[in-house]
N, C-alpha and C. Protein backbone atom coordinates (compact mmCIF):
# COMPACT_ATOMS: atom_id res chain seq x y z
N UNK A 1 165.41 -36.85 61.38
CA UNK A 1 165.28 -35.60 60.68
C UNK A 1 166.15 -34.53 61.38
N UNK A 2 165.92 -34.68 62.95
CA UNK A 2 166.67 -33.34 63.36
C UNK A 2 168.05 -33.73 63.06
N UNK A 3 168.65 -35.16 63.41
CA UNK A 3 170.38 -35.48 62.96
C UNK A 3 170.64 -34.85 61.87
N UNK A 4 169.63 -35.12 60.34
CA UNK A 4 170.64 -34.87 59.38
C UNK A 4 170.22 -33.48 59.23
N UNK A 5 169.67 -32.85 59.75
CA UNK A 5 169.37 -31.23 59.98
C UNK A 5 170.76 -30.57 60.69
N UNK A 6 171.06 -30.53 61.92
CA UNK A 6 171.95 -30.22 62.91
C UNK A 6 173.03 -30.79 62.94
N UNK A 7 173.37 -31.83 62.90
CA UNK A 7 174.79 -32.86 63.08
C UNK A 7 175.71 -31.80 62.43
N UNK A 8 175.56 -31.63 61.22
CA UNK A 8 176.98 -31.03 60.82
C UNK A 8 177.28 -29.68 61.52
N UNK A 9 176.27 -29.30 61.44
CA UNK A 9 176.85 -27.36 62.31
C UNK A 9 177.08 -27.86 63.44
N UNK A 10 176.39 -29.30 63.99
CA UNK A 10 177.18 -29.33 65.48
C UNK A 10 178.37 -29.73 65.57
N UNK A 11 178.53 -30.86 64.38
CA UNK A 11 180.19 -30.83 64.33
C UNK A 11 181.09 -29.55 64.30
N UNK A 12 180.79 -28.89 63.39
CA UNK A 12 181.22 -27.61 62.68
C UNK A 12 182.01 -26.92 63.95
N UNK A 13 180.39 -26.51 64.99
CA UNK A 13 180.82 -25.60 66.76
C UNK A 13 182.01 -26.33 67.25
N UNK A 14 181.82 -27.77 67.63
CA UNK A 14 182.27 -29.13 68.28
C UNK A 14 183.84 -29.02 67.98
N UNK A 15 184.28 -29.03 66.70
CA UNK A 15 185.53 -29.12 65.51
C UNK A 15 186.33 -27.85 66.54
N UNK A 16 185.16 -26.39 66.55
CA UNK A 16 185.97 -25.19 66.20
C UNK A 16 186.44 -25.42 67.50
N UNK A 17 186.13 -25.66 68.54
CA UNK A 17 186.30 -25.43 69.91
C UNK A 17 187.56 -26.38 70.64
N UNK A 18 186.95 -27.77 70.05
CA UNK A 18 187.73 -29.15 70.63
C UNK A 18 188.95 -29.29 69.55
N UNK A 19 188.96 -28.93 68.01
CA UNK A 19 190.37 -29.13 67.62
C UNK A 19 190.68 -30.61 67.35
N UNK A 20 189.53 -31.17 67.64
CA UNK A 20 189.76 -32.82 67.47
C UNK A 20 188.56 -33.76 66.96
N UNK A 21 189.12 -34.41 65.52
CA UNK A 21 187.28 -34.94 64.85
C UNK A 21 186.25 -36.04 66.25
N UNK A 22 187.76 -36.78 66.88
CA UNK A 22 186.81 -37.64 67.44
C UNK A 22 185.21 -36.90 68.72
N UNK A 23 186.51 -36.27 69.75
CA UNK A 23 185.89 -35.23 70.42
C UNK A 23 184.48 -34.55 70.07
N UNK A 24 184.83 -33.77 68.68
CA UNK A 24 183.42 -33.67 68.22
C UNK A 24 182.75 -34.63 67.50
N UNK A 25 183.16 -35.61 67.19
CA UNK A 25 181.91 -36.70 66.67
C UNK A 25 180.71 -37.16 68.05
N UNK A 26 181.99 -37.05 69.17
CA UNK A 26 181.32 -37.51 70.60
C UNK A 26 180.54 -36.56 70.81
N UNK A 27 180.67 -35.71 70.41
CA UNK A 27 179.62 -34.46 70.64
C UNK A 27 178.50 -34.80 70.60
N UNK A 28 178.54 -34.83 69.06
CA UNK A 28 177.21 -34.92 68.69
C UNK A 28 176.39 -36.17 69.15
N UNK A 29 176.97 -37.38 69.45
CA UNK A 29 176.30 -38.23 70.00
C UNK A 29 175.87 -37.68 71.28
N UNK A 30 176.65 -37.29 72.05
CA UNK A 30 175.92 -36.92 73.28
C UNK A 30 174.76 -35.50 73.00
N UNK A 31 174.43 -35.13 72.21
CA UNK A 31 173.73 -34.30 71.83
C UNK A 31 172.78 -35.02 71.60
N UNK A 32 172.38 -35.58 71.20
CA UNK A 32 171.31 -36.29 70.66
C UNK A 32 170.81 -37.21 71.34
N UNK A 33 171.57 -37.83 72.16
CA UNK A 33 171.57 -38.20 73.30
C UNK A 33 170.32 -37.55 74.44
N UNK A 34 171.17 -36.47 74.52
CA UNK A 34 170.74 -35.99 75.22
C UNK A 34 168.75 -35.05 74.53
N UNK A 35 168.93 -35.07 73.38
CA UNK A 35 167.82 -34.49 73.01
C UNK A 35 166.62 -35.67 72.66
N UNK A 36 166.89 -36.79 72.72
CA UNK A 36 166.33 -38.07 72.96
C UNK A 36 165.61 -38.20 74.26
N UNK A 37 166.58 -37.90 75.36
CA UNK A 37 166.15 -38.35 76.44
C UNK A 37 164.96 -37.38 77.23
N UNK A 38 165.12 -35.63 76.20
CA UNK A 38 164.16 -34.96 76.37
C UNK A 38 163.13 -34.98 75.54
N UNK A 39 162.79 -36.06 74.42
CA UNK A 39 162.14 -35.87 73.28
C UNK A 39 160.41 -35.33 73.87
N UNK A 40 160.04 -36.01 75.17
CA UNK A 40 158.86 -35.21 75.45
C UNK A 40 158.50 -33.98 75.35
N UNK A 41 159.73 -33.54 75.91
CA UNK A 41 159.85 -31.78 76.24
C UNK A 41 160.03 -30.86 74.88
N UNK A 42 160.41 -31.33 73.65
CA UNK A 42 160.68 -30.71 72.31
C UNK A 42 158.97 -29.80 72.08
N UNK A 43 158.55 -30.69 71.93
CA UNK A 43 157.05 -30.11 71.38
C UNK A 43 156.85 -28.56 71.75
N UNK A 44 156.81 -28.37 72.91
CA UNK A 44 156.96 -27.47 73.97
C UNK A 44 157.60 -26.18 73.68
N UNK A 45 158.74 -26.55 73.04
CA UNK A 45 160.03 -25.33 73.10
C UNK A 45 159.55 -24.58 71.78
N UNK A 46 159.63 -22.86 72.05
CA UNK A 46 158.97 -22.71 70.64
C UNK A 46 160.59 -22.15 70.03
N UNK A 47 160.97 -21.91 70.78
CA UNK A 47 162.65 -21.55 69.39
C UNK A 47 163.60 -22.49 69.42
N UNK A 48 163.47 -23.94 68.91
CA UNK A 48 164.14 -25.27 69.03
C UNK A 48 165.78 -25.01 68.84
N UNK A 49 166.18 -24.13 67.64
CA UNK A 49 167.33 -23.54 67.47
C UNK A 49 168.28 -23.10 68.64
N UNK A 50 167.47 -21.88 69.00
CA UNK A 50 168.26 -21.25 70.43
C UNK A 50 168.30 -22.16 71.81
N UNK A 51 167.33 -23.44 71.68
CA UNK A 51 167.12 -24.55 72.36
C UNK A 51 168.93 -25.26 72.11
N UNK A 52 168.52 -25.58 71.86
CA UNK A 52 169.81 -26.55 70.48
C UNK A 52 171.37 -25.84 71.08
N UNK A 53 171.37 -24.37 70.33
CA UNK A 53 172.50 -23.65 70.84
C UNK A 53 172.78 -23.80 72.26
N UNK A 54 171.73 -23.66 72.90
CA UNK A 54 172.40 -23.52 74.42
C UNK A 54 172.71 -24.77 74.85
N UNK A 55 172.00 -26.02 74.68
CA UNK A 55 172.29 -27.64 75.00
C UNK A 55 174.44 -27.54 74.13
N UNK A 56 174.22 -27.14 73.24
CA UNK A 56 175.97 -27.58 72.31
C UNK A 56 176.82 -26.61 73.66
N UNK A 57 176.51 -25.43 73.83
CA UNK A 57 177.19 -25.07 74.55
C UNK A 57 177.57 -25.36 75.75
N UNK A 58 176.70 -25.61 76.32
CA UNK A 58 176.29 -26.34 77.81
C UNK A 58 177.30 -27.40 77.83
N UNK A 59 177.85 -28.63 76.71
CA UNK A 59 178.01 -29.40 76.24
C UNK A 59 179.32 -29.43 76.25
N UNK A 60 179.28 -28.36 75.69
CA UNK A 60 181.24 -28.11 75.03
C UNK A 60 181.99 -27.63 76.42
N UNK A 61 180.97 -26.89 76.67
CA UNK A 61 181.42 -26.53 78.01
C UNK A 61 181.95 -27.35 79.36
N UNK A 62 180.93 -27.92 79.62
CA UNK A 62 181.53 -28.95 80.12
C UNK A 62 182.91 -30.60 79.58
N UNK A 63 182.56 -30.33 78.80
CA UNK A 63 183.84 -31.42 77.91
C UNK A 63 184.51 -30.54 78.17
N UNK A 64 185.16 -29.00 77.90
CA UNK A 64 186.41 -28.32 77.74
C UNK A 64 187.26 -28.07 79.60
N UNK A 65 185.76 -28.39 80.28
CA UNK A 65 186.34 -28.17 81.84
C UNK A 65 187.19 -29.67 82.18
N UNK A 66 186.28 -30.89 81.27
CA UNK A 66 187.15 -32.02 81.86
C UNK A 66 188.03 -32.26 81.40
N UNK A 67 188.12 -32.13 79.78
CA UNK A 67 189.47 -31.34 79.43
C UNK A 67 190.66 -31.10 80.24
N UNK A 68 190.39 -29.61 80.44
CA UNK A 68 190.89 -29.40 81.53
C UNK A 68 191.39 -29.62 82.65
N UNK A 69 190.94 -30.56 82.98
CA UNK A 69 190.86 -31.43 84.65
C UNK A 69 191.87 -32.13 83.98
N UNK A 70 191.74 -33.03 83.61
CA UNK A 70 192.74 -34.11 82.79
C UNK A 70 193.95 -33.49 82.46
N UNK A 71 194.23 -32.49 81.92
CA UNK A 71 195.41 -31.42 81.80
C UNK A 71 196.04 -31.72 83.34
N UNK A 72 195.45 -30.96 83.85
CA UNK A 72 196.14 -30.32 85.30
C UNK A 72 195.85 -31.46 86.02
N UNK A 73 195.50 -32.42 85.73
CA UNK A 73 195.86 -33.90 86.95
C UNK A 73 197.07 -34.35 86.27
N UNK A 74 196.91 -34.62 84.93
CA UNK A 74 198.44 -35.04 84.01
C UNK A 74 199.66 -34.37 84.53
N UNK A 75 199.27 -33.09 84.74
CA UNK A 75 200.66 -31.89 84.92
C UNK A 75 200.60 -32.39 86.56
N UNK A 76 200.08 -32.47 87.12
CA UNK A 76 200.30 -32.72 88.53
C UNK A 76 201.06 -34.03 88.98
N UNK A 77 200.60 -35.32 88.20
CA UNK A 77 201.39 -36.27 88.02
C UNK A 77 202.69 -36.32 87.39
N UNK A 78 202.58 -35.55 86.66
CA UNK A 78 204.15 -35.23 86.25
C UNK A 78 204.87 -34.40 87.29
N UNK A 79 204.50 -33.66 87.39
CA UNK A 79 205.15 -32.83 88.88
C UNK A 79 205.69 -33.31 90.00
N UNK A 80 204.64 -34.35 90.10
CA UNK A 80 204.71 -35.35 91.53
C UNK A 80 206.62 -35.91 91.63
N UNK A 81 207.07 -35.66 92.38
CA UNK A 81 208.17 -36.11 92.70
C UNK A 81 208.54 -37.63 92.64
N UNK A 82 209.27 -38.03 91.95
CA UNK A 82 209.28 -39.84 91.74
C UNK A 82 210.52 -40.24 92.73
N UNK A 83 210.72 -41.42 92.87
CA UNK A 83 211.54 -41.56 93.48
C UNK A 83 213.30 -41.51 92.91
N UNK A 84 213.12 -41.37 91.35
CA UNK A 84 214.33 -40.72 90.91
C UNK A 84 214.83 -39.44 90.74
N UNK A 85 213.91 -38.76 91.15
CA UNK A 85 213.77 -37.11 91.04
C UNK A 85 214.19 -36.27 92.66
N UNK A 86 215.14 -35.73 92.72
CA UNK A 86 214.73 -35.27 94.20
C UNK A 86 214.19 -34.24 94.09
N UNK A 87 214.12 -33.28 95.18
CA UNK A 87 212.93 -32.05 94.99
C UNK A 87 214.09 -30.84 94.67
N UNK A 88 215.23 -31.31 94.32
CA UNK A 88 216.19 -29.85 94.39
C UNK A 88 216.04 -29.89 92.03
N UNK A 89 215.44 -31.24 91.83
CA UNK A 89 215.78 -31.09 90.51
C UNK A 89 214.60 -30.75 90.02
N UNK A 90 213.36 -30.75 90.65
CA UNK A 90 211.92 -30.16 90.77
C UNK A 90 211.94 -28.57 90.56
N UNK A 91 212.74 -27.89 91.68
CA UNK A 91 212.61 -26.65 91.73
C UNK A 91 213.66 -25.89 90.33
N UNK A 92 214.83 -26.58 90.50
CA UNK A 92 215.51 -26.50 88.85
C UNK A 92 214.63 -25.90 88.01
N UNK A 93 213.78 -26.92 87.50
CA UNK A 93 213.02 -27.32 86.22
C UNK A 93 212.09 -26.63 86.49
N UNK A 94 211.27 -25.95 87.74
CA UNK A 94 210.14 -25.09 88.21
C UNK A 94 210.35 -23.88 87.15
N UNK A 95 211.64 -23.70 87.93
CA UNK A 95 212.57 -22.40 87.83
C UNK A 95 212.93 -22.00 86.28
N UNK A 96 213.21 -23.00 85.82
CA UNK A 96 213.17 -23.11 84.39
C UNK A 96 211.80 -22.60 83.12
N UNK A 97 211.17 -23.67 83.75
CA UNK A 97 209.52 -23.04 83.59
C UNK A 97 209.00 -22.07 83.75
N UNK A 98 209.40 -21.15 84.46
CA UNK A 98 208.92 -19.82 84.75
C UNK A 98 209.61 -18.86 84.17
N UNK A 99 210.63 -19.53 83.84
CA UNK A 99 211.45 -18.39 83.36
C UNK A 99 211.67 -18.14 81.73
N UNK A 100 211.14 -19.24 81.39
CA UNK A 100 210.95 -19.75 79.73
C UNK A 100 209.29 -18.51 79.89
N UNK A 101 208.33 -19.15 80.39
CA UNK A 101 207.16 -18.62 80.29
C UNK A 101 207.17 -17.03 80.56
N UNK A 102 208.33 -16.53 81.40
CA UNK A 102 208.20 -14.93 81.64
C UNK A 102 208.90 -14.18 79.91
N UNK A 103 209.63 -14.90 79.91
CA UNK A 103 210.49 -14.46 78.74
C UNK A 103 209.18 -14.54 77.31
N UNK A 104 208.55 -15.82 77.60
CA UNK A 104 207.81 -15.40 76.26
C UNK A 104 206.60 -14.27 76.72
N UNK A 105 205.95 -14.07 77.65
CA UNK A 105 205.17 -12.95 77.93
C UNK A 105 205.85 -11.39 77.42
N UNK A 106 207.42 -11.17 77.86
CA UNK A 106 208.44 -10.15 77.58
C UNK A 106 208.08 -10.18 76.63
N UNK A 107 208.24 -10.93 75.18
CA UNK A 107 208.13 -11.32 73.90
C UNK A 107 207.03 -10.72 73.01
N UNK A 108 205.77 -10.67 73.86
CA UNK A 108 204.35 -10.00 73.21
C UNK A 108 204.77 -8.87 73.25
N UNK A 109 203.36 -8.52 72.20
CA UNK A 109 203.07 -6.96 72.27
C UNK A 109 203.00 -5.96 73.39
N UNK A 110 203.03 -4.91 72.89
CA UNK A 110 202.62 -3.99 74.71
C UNK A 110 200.96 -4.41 75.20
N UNK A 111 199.96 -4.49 74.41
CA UNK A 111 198.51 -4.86 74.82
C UNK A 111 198.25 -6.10 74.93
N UNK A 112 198.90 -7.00 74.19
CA UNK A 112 198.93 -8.14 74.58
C UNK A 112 199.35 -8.91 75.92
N UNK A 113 200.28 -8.37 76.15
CA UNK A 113 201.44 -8.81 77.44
C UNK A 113 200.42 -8.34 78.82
N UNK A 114 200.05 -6.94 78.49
CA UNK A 114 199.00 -6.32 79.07
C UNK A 114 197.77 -7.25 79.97
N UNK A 115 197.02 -7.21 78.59
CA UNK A 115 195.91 -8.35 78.78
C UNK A 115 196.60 -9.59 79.73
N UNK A 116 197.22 -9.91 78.85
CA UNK A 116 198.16 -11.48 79.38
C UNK A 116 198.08 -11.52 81.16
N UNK A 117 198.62 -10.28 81.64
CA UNK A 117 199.50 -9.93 82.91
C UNK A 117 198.15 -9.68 84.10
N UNK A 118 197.10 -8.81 83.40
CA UNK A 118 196.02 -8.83 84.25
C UNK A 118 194.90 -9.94 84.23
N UNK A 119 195.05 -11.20 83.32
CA UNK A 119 194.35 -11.80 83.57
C UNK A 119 195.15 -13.20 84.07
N UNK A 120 195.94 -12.86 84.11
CA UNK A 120 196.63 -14.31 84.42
C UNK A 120 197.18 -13.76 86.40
N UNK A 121 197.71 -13.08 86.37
CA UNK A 121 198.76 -12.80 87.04
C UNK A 121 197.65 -11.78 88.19
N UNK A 122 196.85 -10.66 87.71
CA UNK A 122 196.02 -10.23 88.61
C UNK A 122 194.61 -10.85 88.93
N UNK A 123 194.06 -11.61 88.39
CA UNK A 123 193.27 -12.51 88.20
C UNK A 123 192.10 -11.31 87.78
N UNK A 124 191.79 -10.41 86.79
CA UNK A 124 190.82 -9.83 86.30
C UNK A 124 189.80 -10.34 85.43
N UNK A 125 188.50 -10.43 85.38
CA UNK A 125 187.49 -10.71 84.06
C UNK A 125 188.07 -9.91 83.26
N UNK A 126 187.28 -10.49 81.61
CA UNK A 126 187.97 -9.72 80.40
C UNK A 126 187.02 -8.58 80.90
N UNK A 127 185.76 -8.35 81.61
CA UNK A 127 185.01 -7.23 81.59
C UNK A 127 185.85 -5.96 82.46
N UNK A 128 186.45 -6.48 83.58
CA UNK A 128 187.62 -5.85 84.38
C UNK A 128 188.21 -5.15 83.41
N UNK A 129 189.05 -6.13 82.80
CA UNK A 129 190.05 -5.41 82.15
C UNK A 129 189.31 -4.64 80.97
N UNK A 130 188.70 -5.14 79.95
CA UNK A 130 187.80 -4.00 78.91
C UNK A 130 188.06 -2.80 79.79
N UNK A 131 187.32 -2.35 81.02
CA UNK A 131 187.13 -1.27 81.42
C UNK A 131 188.22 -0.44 82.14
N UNK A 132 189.41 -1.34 82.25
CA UNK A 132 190.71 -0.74 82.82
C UNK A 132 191.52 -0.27 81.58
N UNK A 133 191.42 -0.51 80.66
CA UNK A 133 192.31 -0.47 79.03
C UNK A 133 191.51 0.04 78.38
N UNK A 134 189.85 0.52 78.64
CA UNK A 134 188.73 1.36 77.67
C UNK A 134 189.17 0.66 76.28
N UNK A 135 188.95 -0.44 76.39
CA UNK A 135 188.44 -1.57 75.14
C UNK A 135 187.41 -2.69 75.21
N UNK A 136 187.17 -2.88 73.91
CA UNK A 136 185.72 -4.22 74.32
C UNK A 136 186.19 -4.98 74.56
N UNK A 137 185.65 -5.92 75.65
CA UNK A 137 185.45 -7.49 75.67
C UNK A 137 185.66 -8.41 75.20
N UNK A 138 184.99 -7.87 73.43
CA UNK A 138 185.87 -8.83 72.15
C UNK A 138 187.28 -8.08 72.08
N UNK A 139 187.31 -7.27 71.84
CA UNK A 139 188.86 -7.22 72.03
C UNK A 139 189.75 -7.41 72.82
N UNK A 140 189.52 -7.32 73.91
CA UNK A 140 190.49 -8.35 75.06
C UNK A 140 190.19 -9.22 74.85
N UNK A 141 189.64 -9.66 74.44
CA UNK A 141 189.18 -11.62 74.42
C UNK A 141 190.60 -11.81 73.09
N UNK A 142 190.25 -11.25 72.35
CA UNK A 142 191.00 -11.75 71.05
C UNK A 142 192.60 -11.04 71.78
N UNK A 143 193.14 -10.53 72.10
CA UNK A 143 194.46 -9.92 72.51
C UNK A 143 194.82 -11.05 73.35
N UNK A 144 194.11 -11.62 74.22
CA UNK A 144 194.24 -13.01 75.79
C UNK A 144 194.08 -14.43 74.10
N UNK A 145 193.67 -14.04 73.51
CA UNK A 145 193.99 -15.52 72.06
C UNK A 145 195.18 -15.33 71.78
N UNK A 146 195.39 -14.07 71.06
CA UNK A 146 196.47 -13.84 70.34
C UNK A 146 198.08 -14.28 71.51
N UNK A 147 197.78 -13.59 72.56
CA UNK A 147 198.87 -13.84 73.17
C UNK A 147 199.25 -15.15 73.83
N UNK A 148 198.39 -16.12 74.21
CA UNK A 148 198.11 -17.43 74.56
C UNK A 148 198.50 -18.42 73.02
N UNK A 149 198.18 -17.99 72.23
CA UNK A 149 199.01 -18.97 70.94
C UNK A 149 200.46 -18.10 71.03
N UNK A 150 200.96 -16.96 70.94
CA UNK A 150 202.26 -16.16 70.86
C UNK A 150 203.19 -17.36 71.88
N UNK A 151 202.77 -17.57 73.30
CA UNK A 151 203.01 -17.98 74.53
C UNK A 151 203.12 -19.91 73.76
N UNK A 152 202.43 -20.38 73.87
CA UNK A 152 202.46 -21.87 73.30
C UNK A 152 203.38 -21.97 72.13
N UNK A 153 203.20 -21.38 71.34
CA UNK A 153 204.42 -21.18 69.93
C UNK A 153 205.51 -21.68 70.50
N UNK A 154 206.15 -20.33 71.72
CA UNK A 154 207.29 -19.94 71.35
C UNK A 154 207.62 -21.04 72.09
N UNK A 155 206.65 -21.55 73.63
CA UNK A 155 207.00 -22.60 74.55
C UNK A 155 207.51 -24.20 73.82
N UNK A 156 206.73 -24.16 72.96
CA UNK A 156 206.90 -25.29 71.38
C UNK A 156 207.97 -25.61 71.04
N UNK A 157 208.47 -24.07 70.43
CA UNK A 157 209.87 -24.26 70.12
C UNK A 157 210.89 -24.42 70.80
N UNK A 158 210.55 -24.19 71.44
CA UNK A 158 211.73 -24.51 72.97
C UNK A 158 212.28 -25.89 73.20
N UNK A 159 210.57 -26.62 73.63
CA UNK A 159 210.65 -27.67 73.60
C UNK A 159 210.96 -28.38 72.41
């Protein structure tokens, strides 16, 4: 009952976040999974919903960190110097990289680039910055989106 209740909005969260059907199909198995293995503890909970929400998040959350991990071990292995590579054609291509990536930051808006510069580069929370730029939270949040797809685009086309 709760699957064919929840499954789809959990796909739905799962979809919006991960960008990928399988990813969120795995979701939801591990959701359920996981709400299986607490089935004692359900009875108990009196707002099962806001229960629910915080387990998907909890969830996604962690998938998007290993995600992550997997990213930056990939990029690190690629980095890794091979034995056909010397380190003068490393720093080249570093150099290259940074300089592709400064140029598309140049490229944004003035608030965008903004955002971009203090959270990347000064290492600020969006709450930091909200209060350094006297804007919300959601709106730096969405300006650090906007400019992070602007940034991937243009890196895209490049490549």
């Amino acid at each position: 009952m709760l699957y064919r209740r929840y499954s789809s909005v959990i796909f739905h969260t799962a979809f919006t976040y991960l960008k990928e059907r399988e990813k969120a199909k795995d979701i939801i198995q591990v959701i359920f999974i996981k709400l299986w293995e607490k089935r004692a503890l359900l009875p108990a909970i009196d707002h099962f919903e806001n229960y629910l929400f915080i387990l998907v998040r909890n969830t996604l959350l962690d998938q998007l960190k290993k995600t992550a991990l997997e990213s930056r071990s990939r990029l690190q292995l690629e980095r890794t110097p091979s034995s056909f590579v010397n380190d003068s054609d490393h720093l080249l291509l570093d150099r290259e990289y940074t300089r592709l990536l400064r140029s598309a930051v140049a490229n944004l808006p003035p608030q965008q680039r903004q955002v971009y510069t203090l959270a990347r580069e000064q290492h600020l929370t969006y709450e930091e910055i909200a209060g350094k730029m006297q804007l919300s939270r959601a709106t730096v949040k969405k300006h650090m989106e906007l400019a992070l797809r602007a940034i991937r685009n243009q890196l895209l086309d490049h490549f």
